[in-house]
Protein backbone atom coordinates (compact mmCIF):
# COMPACT_ATOMS: atom_id res chain seq x y z
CA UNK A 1 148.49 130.96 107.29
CA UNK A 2 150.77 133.88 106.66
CA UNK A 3 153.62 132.99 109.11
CA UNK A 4 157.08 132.91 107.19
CA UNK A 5 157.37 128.71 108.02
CA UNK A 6 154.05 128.12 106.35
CA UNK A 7 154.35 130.38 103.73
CA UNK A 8 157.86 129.01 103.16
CA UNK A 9 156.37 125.51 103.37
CA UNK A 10 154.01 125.97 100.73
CA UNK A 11 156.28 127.86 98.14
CA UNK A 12 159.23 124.87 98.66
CA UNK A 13 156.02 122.42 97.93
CA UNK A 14 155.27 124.17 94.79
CA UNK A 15 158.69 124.12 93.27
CA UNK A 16 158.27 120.46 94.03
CA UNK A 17 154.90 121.01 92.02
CA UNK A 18 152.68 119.80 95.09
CA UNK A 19 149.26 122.29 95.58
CA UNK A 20 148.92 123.68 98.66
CA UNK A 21 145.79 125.57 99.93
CA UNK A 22 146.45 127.05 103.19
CA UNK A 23 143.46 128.63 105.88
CA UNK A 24 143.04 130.02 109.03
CA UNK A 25 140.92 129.15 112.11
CA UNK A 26 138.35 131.87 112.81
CA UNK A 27 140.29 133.22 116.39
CA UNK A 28 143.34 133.61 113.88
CA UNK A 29 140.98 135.74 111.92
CA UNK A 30 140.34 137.72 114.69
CA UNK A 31 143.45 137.76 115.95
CA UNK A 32 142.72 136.24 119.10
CA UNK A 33 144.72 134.25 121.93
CA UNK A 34 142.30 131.35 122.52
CA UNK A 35 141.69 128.78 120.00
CA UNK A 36 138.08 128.15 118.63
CA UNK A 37 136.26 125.29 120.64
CA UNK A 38 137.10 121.58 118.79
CA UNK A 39 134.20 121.66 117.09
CA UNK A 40 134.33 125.34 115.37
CA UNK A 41 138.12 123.98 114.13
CA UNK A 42 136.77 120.82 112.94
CA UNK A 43 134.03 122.33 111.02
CA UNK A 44 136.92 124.78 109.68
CA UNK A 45 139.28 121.60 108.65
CA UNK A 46 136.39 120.59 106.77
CA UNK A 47 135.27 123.43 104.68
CA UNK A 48 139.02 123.91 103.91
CA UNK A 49 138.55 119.98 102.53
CA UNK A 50 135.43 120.56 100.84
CA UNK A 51 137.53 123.83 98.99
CA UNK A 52 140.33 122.25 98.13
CA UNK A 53 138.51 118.89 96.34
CA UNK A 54 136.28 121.41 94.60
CA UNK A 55 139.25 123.37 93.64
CA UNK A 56 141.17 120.41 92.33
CA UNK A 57 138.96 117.38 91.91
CA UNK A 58 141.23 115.27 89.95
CA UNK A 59 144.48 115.30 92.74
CA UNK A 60 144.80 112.90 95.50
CA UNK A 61 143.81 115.00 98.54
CA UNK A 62 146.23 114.67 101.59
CA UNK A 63 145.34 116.95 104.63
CA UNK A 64 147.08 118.03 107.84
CA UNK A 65 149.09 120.83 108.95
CA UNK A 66 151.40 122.00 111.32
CA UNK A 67 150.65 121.73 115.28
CA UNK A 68 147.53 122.92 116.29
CA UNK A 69 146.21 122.38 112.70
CA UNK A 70 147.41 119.23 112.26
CA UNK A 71 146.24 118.07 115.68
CA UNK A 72 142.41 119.57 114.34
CA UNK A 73 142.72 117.70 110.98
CA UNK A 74 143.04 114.62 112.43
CA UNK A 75 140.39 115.06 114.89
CA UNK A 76 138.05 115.83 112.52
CA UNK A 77 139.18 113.00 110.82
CA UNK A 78 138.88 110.14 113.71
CA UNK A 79 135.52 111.55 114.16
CA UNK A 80 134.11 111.13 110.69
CA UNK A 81 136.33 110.52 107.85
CA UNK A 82 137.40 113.62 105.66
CA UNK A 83 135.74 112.82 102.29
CA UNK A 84 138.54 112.16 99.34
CA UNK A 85 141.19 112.38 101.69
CA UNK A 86 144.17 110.13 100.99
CA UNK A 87 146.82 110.52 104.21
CA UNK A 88 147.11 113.21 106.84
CA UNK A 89 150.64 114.75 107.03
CA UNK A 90 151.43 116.82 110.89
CA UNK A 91 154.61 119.14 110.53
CA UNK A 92 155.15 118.82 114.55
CA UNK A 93 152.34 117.42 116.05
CA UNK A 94 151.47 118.70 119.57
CA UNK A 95 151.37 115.81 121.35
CA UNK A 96 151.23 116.99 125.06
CA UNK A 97 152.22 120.88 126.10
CA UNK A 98 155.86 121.33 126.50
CA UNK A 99 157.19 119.84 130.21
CA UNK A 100 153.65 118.29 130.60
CA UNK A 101 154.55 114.74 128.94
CA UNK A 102 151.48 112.84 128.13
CA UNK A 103 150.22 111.14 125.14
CA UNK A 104 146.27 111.42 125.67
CA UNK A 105 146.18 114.23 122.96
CA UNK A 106 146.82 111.20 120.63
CA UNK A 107 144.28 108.42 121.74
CA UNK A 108 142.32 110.05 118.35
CA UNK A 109 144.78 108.26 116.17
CA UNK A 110 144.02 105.07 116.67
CA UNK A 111 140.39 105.90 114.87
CA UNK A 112 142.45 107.32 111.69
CA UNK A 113 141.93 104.64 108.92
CA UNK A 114 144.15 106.56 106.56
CA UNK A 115 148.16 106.95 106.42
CA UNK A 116 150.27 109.22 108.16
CA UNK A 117 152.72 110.83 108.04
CA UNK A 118 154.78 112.16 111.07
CA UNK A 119 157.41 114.68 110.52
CA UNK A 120 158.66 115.43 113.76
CA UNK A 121 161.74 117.59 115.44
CA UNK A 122 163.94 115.04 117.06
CA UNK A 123 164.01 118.28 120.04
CA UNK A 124 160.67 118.93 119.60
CA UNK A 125 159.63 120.04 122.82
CA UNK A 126 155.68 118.97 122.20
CA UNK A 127 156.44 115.82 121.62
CA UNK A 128 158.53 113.82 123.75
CA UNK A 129 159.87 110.88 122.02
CA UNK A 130 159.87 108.54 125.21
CA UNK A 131 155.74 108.86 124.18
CA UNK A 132 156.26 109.51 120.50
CA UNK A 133 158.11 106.34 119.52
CA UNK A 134 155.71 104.05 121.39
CA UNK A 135 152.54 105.53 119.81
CA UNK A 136 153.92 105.41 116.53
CA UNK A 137 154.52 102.08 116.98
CA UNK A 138 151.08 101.00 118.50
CA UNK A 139 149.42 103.18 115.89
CA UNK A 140 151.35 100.37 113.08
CA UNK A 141 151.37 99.81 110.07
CA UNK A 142 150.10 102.64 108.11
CA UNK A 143 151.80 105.25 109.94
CA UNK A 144 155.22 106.65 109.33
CA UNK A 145 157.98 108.75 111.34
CA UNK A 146 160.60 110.83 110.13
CA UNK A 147 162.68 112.49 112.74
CA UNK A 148 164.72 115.51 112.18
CA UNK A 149 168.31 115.75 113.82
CA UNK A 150 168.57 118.36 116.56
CA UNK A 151 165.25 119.91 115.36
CA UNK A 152 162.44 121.91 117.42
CA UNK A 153 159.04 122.27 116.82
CA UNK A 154 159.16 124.90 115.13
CA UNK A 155 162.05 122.73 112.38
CA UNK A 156 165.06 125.02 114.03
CA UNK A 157 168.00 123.03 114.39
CA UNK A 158 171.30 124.95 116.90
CA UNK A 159 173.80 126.56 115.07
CA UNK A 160 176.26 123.97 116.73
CA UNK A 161 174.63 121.08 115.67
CA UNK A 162 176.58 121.28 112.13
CA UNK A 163 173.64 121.38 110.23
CA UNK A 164 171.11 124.00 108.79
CA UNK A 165 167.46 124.90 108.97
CA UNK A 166 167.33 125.12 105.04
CA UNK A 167 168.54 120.88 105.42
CA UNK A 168 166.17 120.29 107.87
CA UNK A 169 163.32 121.56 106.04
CA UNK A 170 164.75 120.22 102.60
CA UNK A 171 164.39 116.36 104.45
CA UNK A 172 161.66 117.14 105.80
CA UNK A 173 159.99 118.30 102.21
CA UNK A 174 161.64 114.96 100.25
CA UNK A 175 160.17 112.76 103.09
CA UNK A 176 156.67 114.85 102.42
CA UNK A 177 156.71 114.61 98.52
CA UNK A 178 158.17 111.14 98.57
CA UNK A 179 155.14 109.87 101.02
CA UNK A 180 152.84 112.08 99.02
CA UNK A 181 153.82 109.87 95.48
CA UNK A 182 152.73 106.51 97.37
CA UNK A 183 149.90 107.78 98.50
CA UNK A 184 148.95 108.87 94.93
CA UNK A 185 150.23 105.50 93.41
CA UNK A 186 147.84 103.66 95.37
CA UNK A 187 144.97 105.92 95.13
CA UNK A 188 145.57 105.31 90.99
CA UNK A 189 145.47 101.45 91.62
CA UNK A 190 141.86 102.17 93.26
């Protein structure tokens, strides 16, 4: 919750007058190696829910996160719907380990009945896009991907690819609020 990305995340969001409310899984807490089993990060994803409708009951709630967290959120999710949540945005989703290509980590998706939102490296190491594309596409209509030019997981783009860190994160953050605004619109129309 305190890295410099997500910290940097949420302050960009802010001047773009989006609420944030970032947590931690309990191993983070405690500064440990392993993650918490599925179910203690589930239950985590939740309460953080649960916080951040109390907190602001009136605001569309989207949920997600980056990686790990994002891959929890939309566990929890598939396996029994987040309540008030709108769309679930992943900054990188983990899709297999790196050099271990597989897309089984996403089979969850396809029990998602909300939007999402992708916003993926185009180098992104987790996330192959020989599997990427094709999931996105079975997963339909509902679902959205934004690549990022020459970026990693971690939203780093080579200093000889021309272009900056700062641009890549400024797409990615348009693409975010941009996504965010139609999910809001239609949760008005509701």
């Amino acid at each position: 919750m305190l890295h410099p990305f997500m910290v940097g995340v949420a302050n960009d969001l802010a001047e773009l007058r989006m609420a944030t409310l970032r947590y931690q899984f309990p191993y983070m807490e405690r500064h440990g190696k392993r993650p918490d089993s599925p179910a203690l990060c589930h239950a985590t994803v939740r309460a953080a829910v649960a916080a951040a409708h109390k907190l602001v009951p009136s605001l569309p709630l989207i949920a997600g996160g980056k990686s790990f967290g994002g891959r929890m959120t939309s566990q929890a999710q598939a396996a029994s719907a987040l309540p008030k949540v709108r769309g679930l945005v992943f900054l990188g989703f983990p899709l297999h380990p790196p050099n271990q290509p597989s897309d089984t980590r996403g089979e969850h998706l396809f029990q998602v009945q909300i939007p999402m939102l992708f916003l993926q490296g185009a180098r992104d190491a987790f996330a192959e896009l020989a599997l990427l594309n094709p999931l996105i596409k079975r997963l339909g209509l509902g679902t959205t991907l934004l690549l990022l030019p020459n970026a990693d997981h971690s939203f780093h783009v080579p200093a000889r690819s021309g272009g900056t860190d700062r641009q890549i994160r400024n797409e990615m953050l348009n693409a975010l609020a941009t996504w965010t605004e139609s999910i809001a619109a239609r949760a008005g129309e509701e």
